[in-house]
N, C-alpha and C. Protein backbone atom coordinates (compact mmCIF):
# COMPACT_ATOMS: atom_id res chain seq x y z
N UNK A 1 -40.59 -0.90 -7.35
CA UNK A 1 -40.43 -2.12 -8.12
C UNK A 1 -41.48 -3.17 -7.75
N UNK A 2 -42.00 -3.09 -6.59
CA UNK A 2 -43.09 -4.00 -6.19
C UNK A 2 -43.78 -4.11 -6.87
N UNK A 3 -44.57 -3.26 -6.96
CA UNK A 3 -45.83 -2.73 -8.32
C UNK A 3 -45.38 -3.57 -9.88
N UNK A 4 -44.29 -3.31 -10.16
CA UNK A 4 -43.93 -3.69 -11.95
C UNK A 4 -43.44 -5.24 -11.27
N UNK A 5 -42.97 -6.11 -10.29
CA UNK A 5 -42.87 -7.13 -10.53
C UNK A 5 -44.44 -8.12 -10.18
N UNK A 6 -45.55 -7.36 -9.91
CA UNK A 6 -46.42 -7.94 -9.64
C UNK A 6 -47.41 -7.81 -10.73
N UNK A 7 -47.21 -6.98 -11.38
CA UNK A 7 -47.84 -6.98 -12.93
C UNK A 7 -47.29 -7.85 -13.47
N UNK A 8 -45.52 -8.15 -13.53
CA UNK A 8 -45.22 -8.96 -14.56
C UNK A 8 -45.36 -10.47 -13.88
N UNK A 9 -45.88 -10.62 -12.67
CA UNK A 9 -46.14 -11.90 -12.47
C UNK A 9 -47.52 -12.43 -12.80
N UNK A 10 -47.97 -11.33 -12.58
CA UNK A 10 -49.49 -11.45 -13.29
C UNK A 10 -49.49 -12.04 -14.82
N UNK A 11 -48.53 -11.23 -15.68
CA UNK A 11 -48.94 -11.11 -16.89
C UNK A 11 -47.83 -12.63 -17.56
N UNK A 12 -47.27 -13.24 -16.57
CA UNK A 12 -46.66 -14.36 -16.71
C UNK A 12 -47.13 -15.90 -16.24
N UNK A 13 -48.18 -15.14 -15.12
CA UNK A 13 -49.27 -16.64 -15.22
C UNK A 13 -50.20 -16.27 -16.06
N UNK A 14 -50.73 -14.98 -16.97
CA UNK A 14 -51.75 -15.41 -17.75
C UNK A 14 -51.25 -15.56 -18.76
N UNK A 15 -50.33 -14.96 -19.59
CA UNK A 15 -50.22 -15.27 -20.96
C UNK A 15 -49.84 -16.89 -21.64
N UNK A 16 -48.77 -17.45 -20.46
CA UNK A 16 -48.48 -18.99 -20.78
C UNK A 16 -49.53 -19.70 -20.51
N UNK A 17 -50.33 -19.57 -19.64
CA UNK A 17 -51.15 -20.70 -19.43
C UNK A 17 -52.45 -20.76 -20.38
N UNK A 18 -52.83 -18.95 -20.69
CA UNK A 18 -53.25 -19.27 -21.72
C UNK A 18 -53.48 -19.56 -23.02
N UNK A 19 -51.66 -19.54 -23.18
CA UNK A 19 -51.83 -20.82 -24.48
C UNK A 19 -52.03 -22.12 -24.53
N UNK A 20 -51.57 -22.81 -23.01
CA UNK A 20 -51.53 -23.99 -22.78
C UNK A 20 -52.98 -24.40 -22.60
N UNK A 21 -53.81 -23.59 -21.89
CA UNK A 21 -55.29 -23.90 -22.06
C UNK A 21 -56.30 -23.83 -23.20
N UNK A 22 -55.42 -23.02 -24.11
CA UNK A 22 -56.43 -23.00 -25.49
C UNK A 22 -55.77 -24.52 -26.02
N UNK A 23 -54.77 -24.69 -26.50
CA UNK A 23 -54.11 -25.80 -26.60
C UNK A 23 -54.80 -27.54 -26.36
N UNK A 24 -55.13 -27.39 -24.84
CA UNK A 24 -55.84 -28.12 -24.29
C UNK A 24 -57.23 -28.61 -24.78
N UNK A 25 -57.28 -27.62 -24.81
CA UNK A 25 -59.23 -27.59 -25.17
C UNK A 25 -58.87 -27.81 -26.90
N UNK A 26 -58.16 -27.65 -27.59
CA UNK A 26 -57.83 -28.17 -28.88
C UNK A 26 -57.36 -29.27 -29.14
N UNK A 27 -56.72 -30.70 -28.35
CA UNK A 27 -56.06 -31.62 -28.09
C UNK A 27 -56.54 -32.20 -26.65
N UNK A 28 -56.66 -31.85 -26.34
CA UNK A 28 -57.76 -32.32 -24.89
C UNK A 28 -56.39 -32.73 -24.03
N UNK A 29 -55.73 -33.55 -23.11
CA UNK A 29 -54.76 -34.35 -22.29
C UNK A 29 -54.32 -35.40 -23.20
N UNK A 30 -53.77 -35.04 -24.03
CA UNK A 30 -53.25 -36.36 -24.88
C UNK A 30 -51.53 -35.66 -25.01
N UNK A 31 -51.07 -36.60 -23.40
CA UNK A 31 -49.56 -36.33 -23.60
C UNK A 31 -48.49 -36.68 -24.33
N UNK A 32 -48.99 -37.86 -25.11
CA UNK A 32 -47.86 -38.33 -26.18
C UNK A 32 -47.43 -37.43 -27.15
N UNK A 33 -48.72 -36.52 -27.26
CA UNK A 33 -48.56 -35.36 -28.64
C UNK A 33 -47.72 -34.05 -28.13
N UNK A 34 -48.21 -33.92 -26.83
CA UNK A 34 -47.52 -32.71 -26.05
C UNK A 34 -46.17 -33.06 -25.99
N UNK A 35 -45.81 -34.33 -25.87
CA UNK A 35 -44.27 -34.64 -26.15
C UNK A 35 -43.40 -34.38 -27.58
N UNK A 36 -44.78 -34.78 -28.00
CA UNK A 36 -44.19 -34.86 -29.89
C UNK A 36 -44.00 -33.53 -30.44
N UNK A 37 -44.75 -32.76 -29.78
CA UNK A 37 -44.80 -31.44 -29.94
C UNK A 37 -43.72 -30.37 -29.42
N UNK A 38 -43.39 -31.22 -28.08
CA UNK A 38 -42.30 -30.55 -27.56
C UNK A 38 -40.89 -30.82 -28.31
N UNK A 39 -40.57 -31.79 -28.50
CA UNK A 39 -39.62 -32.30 -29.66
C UNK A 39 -39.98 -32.78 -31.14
N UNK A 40 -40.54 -31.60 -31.71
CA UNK A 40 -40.60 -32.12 -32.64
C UNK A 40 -39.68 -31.35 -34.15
N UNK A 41 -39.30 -30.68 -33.61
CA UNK A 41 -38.13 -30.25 -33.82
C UNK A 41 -37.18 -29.39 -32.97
N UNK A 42 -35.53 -29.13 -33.75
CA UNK A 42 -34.76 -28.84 -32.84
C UNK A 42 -35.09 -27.35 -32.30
N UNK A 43 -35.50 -26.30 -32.86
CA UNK A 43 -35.89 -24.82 -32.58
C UNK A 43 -36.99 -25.22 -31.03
N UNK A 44 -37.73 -26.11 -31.40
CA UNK A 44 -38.88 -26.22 -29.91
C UNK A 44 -38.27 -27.38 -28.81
N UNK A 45 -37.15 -27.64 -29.05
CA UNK A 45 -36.68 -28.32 -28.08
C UNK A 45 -35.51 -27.87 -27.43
N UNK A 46 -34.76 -26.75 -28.44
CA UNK A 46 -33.73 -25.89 -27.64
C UNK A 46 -34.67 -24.88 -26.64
N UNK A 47 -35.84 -24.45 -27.36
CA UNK A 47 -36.89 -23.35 -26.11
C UNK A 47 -36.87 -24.22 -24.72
N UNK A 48 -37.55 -25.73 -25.21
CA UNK A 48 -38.09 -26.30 -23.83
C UNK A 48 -36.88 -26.62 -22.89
N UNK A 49 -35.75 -26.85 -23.96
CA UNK A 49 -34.27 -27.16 -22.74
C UNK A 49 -33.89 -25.77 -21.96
N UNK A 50 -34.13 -24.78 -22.67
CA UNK A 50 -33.57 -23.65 -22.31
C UNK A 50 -34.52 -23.33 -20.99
N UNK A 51 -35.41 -23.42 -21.35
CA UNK A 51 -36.88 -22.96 -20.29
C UNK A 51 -36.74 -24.09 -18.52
N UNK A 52 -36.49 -25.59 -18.93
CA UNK A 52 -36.28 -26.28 -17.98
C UNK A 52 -35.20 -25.76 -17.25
N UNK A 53 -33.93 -25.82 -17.93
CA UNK A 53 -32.65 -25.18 -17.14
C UNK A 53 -33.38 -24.04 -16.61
N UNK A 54 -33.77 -22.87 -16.90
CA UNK A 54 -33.76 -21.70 -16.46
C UNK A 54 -34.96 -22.07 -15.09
N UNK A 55 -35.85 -22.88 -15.18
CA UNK A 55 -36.36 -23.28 -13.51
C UNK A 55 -35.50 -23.87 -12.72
N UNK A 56 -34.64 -24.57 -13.48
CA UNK A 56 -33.79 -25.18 -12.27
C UNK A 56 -33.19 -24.14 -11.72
N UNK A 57 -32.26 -23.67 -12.56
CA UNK A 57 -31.66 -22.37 -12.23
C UNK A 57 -32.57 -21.41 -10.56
N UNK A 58 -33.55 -20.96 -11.35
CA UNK A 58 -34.11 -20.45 -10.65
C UNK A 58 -34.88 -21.02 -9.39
N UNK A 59 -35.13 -22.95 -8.70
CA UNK A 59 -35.48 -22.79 -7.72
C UNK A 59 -34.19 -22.82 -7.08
N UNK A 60 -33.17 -23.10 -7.41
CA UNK A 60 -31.44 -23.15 -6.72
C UNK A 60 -31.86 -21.52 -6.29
N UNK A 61 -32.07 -20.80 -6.91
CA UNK A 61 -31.59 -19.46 -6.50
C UNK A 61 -32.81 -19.03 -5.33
N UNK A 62 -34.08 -19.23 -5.41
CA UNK A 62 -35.03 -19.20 -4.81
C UNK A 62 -34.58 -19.82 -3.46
N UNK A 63 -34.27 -20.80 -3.77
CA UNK A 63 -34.35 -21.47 -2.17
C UNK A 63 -32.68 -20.63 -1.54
N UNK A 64 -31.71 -20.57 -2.47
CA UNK A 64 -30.71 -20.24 -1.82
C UNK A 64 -30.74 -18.61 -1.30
N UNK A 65 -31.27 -17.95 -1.82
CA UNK A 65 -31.62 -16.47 -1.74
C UNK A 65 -32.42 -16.18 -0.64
N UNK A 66 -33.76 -16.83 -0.72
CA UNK A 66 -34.75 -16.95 0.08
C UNK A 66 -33.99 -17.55 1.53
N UNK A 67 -33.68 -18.36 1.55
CA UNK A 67 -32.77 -18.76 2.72
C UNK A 67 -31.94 -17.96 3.13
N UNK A 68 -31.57 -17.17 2.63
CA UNK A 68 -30.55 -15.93 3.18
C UNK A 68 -31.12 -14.85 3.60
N UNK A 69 -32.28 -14.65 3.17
CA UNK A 69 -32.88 -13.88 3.48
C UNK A 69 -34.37 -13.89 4.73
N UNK A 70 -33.81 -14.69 5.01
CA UNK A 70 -35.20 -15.45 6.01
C UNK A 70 -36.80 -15.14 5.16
N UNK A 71 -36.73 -15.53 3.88
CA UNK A 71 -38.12 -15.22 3.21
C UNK A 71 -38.95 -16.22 4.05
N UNK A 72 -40.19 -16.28 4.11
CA UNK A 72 -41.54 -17.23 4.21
C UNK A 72 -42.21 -17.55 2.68
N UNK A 73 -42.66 -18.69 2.83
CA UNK A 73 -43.60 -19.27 1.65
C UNK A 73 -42.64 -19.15 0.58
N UNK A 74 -41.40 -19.41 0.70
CA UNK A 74 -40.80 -20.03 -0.54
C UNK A 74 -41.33 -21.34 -1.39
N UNK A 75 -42.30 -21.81 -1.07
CA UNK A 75 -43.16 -22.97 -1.80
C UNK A 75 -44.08 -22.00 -2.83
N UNK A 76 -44.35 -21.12 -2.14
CA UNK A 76 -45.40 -20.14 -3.56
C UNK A 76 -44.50 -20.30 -5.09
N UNK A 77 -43.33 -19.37 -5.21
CA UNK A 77 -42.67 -19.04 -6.54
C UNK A 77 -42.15 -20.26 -6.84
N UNK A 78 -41.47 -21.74 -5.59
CA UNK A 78 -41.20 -22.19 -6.49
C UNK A 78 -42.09 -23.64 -7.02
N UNK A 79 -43.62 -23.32 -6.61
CA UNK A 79 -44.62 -24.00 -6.95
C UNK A 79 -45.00 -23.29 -8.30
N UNK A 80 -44.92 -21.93 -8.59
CA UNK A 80 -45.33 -21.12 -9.37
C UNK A 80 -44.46 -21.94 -10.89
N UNK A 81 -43.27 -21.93 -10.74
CA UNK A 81 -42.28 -21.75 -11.36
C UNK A 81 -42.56 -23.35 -12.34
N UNK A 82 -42.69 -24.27 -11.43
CA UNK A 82 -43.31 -25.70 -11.61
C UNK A 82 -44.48 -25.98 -12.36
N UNK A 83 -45.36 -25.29 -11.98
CA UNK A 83 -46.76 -25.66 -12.36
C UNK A 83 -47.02 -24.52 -13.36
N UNK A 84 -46.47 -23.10 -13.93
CA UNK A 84 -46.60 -22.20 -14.54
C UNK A 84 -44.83 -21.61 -16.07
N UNK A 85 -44.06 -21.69 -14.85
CA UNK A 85 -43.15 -21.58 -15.54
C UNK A 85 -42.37 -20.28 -14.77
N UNK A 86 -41.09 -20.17 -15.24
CA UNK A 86 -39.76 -18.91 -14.94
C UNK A 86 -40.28 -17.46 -15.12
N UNK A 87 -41.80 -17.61 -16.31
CA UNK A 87 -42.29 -15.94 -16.61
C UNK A 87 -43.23 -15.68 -15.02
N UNK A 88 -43.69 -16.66 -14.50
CA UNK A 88 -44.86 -16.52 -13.07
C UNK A 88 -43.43 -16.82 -12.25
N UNK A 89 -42.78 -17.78 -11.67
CA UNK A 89 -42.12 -17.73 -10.30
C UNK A 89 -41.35 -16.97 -10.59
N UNK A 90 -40.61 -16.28 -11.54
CA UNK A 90 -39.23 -15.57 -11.21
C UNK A 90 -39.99 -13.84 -10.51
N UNK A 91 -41.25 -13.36 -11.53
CA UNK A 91 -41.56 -11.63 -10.92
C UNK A 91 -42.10 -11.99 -9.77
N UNK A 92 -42.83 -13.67 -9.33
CA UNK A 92 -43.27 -13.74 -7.80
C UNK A 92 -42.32 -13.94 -6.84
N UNK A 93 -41.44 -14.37 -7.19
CA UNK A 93 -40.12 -14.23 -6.14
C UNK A 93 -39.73 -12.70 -5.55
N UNK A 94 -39.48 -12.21 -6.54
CA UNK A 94 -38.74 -10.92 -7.02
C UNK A 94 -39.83 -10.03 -5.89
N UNK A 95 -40.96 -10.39 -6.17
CA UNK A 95 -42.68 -9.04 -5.06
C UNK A 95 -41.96 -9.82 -4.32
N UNK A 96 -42.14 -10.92 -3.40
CA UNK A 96 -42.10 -11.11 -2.60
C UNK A 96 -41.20 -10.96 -1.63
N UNK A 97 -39.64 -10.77 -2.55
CA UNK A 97 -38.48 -10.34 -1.46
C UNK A 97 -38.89 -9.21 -1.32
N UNK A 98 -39.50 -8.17 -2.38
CA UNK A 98 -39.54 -7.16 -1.99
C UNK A 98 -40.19 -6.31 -0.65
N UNK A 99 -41.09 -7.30 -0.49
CA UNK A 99 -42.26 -7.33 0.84
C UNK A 99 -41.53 -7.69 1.84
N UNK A 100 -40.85 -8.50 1.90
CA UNK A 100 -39.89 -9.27 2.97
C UNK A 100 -39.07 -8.03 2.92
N UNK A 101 -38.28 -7.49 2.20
CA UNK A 101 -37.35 -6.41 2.57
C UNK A 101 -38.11 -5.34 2.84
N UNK A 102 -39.08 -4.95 2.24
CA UNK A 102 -39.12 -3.65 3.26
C UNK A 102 -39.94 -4.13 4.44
N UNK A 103 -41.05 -4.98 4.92
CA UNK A 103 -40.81 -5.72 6.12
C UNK A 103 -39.25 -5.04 7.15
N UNK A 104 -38.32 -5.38 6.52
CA UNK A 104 -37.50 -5.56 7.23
C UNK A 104 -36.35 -4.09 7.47
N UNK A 105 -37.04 -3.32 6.44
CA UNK A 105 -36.51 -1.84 6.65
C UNK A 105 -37.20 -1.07 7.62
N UNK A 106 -38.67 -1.28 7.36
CA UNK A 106 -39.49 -0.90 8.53
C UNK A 106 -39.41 -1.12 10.27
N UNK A 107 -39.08 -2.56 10.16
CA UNK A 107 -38.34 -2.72 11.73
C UNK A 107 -36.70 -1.98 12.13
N UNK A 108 -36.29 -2.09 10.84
CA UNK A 108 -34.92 -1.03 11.73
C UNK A 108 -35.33 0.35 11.63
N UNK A 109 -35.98 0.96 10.69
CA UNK A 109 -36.14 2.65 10.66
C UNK A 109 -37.68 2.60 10.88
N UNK A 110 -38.15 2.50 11.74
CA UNK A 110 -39.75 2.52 12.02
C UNK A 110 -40.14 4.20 12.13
């Protein structure tokens, strides 16, 4: 599973950002519109509510998971998650326990 959550973290910081960067370069930093845009109707404002909850969601679970699990660099996924979105921090969470767990299979069955 390591392997397929590190593709799909891959393929979750490039595909969003590069809409948001073509976007950009089409509208340049003009956030009033990115607002207007985000609400500018109800179909793109149930996405963006749905999408916010689901980071919250997910650094609650990040930090609470990760904390149970004695992960390191829990700031990566849920910097990811912030600055990219739930499609990049949720499969970078996901590699990374996975590394941390078998890490941790390896010290009991060496």
């Amino acid at each position: 599973m390591k392997k397929t959550y590190l593709i799909l973290a891959v393929l979750g910081f490039i595909l969003p950002l590069w809409q948001f960067v073509s976007w950009l370069f089409e509208f340049g930093l003009d956030v009033p519109l990115l607002f207007k845009s985000i609400t500018e109707d109800r179909l793109s404002l149930f996405a963006w509510l749905d999408v916010i909850i689901s980071a919250v969601v997910l650094v609650i679970f990040i930090v609470y998971e990760g904390r149970k699990q004695s992960m390191p660099r829990l700031w990566m996924p849920i910097a990811g998650t912030l600055c990219v979105g739930v499609s990049f921090g949720l499969p970078l969470f996901l590699f990374l326990r996975e590394i941390h767990l078998e890490k941790i299979r390896c010290r009991i069955h060496p």
